[in-house]
Protein backbone atom coordinates (compact mmCIF):
# COMPACT_ATOMS: atom_id res chain seq x y z
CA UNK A 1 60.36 154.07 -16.31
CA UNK A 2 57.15 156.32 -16.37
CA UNK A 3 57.27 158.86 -19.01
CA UNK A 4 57.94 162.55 -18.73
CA UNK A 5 54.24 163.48 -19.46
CA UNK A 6 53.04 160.93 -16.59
CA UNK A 7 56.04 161.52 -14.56
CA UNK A 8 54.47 165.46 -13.60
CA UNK A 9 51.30 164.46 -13.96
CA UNK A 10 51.57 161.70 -11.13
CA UNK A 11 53.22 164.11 -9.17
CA UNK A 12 51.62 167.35 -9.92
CA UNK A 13 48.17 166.20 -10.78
CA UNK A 14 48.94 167.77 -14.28
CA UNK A 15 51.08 168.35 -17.04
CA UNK A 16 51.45 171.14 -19.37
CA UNK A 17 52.05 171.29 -22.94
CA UNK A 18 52.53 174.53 -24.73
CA UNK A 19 51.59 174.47 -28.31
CA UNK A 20 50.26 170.87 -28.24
CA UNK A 21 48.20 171.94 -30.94
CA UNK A 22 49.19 173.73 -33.68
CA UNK A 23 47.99 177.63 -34.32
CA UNK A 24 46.40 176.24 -37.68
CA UNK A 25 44.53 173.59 -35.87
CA UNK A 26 43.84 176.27 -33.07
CA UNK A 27 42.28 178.95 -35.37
CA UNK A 28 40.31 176.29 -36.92
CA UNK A 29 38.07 175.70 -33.61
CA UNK A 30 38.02 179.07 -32.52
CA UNK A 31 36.48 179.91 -35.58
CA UNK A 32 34.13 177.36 -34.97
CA UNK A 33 33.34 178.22 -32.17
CA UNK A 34 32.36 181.39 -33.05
CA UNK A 35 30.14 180.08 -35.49
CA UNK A 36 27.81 177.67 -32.41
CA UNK A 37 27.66 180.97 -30.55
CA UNK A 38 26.26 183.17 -33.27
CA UNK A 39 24.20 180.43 -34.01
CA UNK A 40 22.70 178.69 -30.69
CA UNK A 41 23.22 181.59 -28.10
CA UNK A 42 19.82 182.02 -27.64
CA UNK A 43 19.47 178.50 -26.43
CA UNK A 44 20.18 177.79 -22.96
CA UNK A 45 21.22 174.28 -23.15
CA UNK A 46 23.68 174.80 -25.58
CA UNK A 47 24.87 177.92 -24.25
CA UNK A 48 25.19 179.19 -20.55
CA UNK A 49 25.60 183.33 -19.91
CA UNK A 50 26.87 185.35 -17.49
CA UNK A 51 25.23 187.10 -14.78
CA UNK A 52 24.40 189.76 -18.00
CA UNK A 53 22.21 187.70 -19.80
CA UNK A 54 24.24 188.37 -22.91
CA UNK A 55 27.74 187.82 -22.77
CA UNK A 56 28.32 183.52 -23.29
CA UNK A 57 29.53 182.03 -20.09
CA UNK A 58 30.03 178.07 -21.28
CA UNK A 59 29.01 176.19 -24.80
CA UNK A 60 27.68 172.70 -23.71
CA UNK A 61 28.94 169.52 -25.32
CA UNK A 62 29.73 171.04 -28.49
CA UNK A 63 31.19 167.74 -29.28
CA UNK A 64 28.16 166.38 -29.41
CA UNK A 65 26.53 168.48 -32.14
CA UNK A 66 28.98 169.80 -34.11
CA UNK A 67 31.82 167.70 -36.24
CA UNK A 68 34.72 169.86 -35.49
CA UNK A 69 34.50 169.26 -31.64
CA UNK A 70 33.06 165.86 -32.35
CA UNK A 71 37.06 165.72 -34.48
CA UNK A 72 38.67 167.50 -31.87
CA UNK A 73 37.89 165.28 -28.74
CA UNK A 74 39.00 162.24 -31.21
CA UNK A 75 42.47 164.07 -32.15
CA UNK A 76 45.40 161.66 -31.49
CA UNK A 77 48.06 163.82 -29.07
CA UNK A 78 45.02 164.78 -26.89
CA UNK A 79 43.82 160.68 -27.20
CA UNK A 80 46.69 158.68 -26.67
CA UNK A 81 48.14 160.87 -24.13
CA UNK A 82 45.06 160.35 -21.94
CA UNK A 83 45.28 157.09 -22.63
CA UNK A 84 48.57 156.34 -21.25
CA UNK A 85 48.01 158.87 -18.33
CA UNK A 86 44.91 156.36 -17.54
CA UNK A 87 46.16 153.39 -18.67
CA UNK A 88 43.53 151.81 -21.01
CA UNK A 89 40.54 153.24 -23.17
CA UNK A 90 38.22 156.20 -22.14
CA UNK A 91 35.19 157.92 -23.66
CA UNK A 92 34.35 161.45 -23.69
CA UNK A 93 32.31 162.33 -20.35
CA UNK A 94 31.46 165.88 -21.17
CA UNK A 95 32.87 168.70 -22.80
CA UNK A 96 32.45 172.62 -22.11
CA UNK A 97 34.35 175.89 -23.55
CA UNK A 98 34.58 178.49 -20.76
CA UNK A 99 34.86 181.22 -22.79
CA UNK A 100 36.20 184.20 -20.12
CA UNK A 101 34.83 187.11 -22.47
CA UNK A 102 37.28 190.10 -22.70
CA UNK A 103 36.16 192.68 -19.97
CA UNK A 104 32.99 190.48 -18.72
CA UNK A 105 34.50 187.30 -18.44
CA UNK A 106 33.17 185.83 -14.75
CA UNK A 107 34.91 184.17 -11.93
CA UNK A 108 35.46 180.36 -11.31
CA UNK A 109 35.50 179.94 -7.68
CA UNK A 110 38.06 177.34 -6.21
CA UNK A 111 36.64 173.89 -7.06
CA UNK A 112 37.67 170.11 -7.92
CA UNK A 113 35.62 168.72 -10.11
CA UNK A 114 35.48 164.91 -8.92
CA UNK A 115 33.32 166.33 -5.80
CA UNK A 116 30.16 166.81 -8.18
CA UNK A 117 31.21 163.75 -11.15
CA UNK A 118 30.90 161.45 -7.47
CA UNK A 119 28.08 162.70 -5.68
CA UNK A 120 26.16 164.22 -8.64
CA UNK A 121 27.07 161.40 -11.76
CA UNK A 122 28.03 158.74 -9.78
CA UNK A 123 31.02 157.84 -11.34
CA UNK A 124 33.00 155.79 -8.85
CA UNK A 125 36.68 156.90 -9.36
CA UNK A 126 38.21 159.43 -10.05
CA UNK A 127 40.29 157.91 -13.01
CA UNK A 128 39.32 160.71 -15.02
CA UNK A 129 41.49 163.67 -16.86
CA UNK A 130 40.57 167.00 -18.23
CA UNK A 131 42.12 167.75 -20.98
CA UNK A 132 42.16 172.02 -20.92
CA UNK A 133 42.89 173.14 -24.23
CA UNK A 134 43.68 177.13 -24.95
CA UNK A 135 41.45 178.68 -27.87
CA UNK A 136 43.63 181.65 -27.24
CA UNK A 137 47.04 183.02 -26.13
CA UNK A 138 47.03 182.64 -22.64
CA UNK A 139 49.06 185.60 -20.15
CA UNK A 140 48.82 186.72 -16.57
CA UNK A 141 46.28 189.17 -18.03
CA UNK A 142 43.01 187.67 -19.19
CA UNK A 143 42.68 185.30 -16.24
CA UNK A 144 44.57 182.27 -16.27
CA UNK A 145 43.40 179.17 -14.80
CA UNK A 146 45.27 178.57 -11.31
CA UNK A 147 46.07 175.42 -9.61
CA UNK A 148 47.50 174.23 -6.45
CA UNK A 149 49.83 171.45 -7.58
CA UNK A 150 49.80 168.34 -5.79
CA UNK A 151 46.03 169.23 -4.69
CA UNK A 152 44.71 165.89 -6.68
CA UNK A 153 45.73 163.82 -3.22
CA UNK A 154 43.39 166.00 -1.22
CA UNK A 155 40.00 163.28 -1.72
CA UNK A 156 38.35 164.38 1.87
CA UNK A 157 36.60 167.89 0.69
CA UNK A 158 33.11 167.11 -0.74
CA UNK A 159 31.17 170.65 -0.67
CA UNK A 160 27.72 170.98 -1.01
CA UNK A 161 26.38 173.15 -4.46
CA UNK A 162 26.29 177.05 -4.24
CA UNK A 163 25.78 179.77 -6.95
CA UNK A 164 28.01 181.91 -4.86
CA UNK A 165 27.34 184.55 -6.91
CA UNK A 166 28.39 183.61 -10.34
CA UNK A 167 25.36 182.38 -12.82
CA UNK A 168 25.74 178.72 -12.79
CA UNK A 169 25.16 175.99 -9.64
CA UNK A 170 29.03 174.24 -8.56
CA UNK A 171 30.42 172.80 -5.26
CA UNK A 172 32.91 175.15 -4.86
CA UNK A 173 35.66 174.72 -1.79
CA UNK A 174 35.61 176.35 0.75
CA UNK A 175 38.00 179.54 1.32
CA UNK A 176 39.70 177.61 4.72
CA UNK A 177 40.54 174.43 2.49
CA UNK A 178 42.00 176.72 -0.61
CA UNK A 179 44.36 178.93 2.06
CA UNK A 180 45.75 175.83 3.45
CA UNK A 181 46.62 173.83 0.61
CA UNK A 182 48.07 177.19 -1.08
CA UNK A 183 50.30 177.44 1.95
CA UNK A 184 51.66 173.78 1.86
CA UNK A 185 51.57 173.48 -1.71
CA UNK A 186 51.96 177.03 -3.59
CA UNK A 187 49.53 177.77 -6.82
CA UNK A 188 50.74 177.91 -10.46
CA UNK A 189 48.85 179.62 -13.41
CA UNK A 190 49.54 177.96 -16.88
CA UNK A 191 50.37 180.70 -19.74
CA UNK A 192 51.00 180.23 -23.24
CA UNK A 193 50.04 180.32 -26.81
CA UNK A 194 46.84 179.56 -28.06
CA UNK A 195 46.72 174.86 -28.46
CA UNK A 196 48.24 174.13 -25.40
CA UNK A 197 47.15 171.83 -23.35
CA UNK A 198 47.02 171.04 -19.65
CA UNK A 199 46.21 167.40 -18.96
CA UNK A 200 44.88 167.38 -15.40
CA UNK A 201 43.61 165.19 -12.67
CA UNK A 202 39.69 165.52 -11.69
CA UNK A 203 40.65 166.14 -7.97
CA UNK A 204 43.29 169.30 -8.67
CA UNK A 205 42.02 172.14 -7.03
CA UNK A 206 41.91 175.16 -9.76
CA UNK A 207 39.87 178.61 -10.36
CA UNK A 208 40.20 181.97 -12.57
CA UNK A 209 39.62 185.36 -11.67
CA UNK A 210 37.65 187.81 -13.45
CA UNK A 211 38.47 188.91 -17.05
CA UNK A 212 38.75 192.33 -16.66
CA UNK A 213 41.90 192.65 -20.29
CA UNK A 214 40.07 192.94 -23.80
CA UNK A 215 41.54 189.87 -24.88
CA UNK A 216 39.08 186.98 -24.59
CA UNK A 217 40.54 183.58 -22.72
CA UNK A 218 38.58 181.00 -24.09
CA UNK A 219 39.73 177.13 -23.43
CA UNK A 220 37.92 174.14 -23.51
CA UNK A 221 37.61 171.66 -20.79
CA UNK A 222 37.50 168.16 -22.34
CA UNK A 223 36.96 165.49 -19.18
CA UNK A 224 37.97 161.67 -20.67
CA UNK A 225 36.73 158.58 -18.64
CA UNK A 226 38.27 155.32 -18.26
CA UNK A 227 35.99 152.84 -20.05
CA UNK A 228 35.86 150.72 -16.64
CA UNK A 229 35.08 153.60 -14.42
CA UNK A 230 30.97 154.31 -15.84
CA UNK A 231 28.32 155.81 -14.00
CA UNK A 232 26.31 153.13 -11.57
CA UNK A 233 23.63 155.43 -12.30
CA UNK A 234 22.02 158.05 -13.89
CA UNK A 235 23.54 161.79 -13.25
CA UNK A 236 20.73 164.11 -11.24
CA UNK A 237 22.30 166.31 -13.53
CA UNK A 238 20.35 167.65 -16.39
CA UNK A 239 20.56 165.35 -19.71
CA UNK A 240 22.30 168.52 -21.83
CA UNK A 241 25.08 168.54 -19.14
CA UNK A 242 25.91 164.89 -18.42
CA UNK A 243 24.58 162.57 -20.85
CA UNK A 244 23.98 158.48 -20.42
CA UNK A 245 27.30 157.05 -20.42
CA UNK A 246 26.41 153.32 -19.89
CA UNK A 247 26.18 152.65 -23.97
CA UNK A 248 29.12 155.27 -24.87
CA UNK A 249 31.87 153.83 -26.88
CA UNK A 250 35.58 154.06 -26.66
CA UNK A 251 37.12 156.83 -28.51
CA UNK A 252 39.54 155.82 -31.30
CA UNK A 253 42.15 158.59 -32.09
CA UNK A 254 42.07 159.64 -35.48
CA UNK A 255 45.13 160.80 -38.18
CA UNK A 256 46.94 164.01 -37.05
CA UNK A 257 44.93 166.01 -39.85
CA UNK A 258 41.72 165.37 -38.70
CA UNK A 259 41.35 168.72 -38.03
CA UNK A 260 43.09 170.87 -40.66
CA UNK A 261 41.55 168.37 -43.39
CA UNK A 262 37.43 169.45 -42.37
CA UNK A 263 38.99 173.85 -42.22
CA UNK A 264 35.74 175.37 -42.23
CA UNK A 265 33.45 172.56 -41.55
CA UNK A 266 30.04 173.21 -39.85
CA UNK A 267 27.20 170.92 -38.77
């Protein structure tokens, strides 16, 4: 019998779990997190704005140069639950925190993200889940992430990259695609409290709306790969975005305090 967690995400294309992380372990990377911006946001490949020039869009990768994140992608309910959902090891692909700033926060067009990890990274499946983790409370105010569940079986869509207006390049679906697949399949925005998680599938259709509350919705999109599904060849992306996977190791969860043991750590 499958389990509950790959039971809806099977189904769905993702599962939800409120409070996955505790508010402890949750304050402890927000306040990191504050920390990279104050620090790096005048460098554009760590950090990405908004159409402003001031107000931070996305961090890049902060696993990769800070040891909270670098703890956080190696925590053991956001490991081994990717790890059954998949089936066998994975390595981190990328990481990004969307940080939807209170009043300023931009739109995410309708998108999958498999489109641009096939045609743009060449990875050749998509046996690949996001893990989306909330850095704060989540409502119906400050711009939830939507999702049309049951979207990960729709493989057929590949768009080509547009701005469309927003400050960074995607291949965002097209508005014909998103009506019909609302219509068959409905759309469902996620709320809750500040560490939980939705584990989704790379083809789900899913997009936010402006921020337009003063609370800030920041959450983290952590995309695991299976260790057998690598690039055949380097990403046309740029190296800050999608780093060489071909020599990437596979992650080993760590204890359940990894986190709350390193409270305040900074690299």
């Amino acid at each position: 019998m499958p389990s509950a967690l790959l039971s809806e995400y099977e189904t769905q294309g993702f599962a939800f779990r409120p409070g996955l992380l505790s508010t402890e372990e949750a304050g402890i990377i927000t306040g990191e997190l504050e920390r990279i911006i104050a620090r790096d946001g005048a460098d554009p490949q760590r950090i990405i704005m908004e159409k402003d020039g001031v107000t931070p869009r996305t961090v890049v990768n902060p696993h990769v140069h800070n040891e909270v994140f670098d703890r956080l992608v190696r925590h053991p309910a956001l490991v081994n639950a990717v790890e059954e959902l998949l089936g066998e090891e994975v390595y981190v692909f990328q990481s990004g925190v969307n940080c939807k700033a209170a009043f300023n926060g931009d739109v995410w067009f309708w998108h999958q993200d498999y489109p641009a990890y096939y045609r743009d990274d060449h990875i050749p499946l998509p046996r690949m889940v996001n893990a989306l983790i909330f850095f704060d409370d989540v409502s119906s105010m400050n711009g939830p992430l939507m999702m049309v569940p049951g979207s990960h079986q729709l493989t057929d869509d590949m768009p080509e990259n547009t701005d469309q207006g927003t400050s960074y390049s995607f291949r965002y679906t097209s508005p014909d695609v998103i009506k019909e697949q609302v219509r068959l399949r409905g759309v469902v925005a996620p709320t809750g409290p500040a560490g939980s998680v939705i584990f989704m599938n790379v083809n789900v259709l899913h997009g936010s709306a402006g921020n337009l509350s003063p609370w800030s919705r920041r959450m983290m999109t952590l995309t695991y790969n299976a260790m057998s599904n690598k690039a055949t060849s380097p990403s046309i992306r740029p190296r800050h975005i999608v780093y060489e996977d071909r020599d990437l190791p596979p992650i080993k969860a760590m204890k359940r305090d990894c986190l709350t043991s390193l409270a305040g750590a900074s690299v």
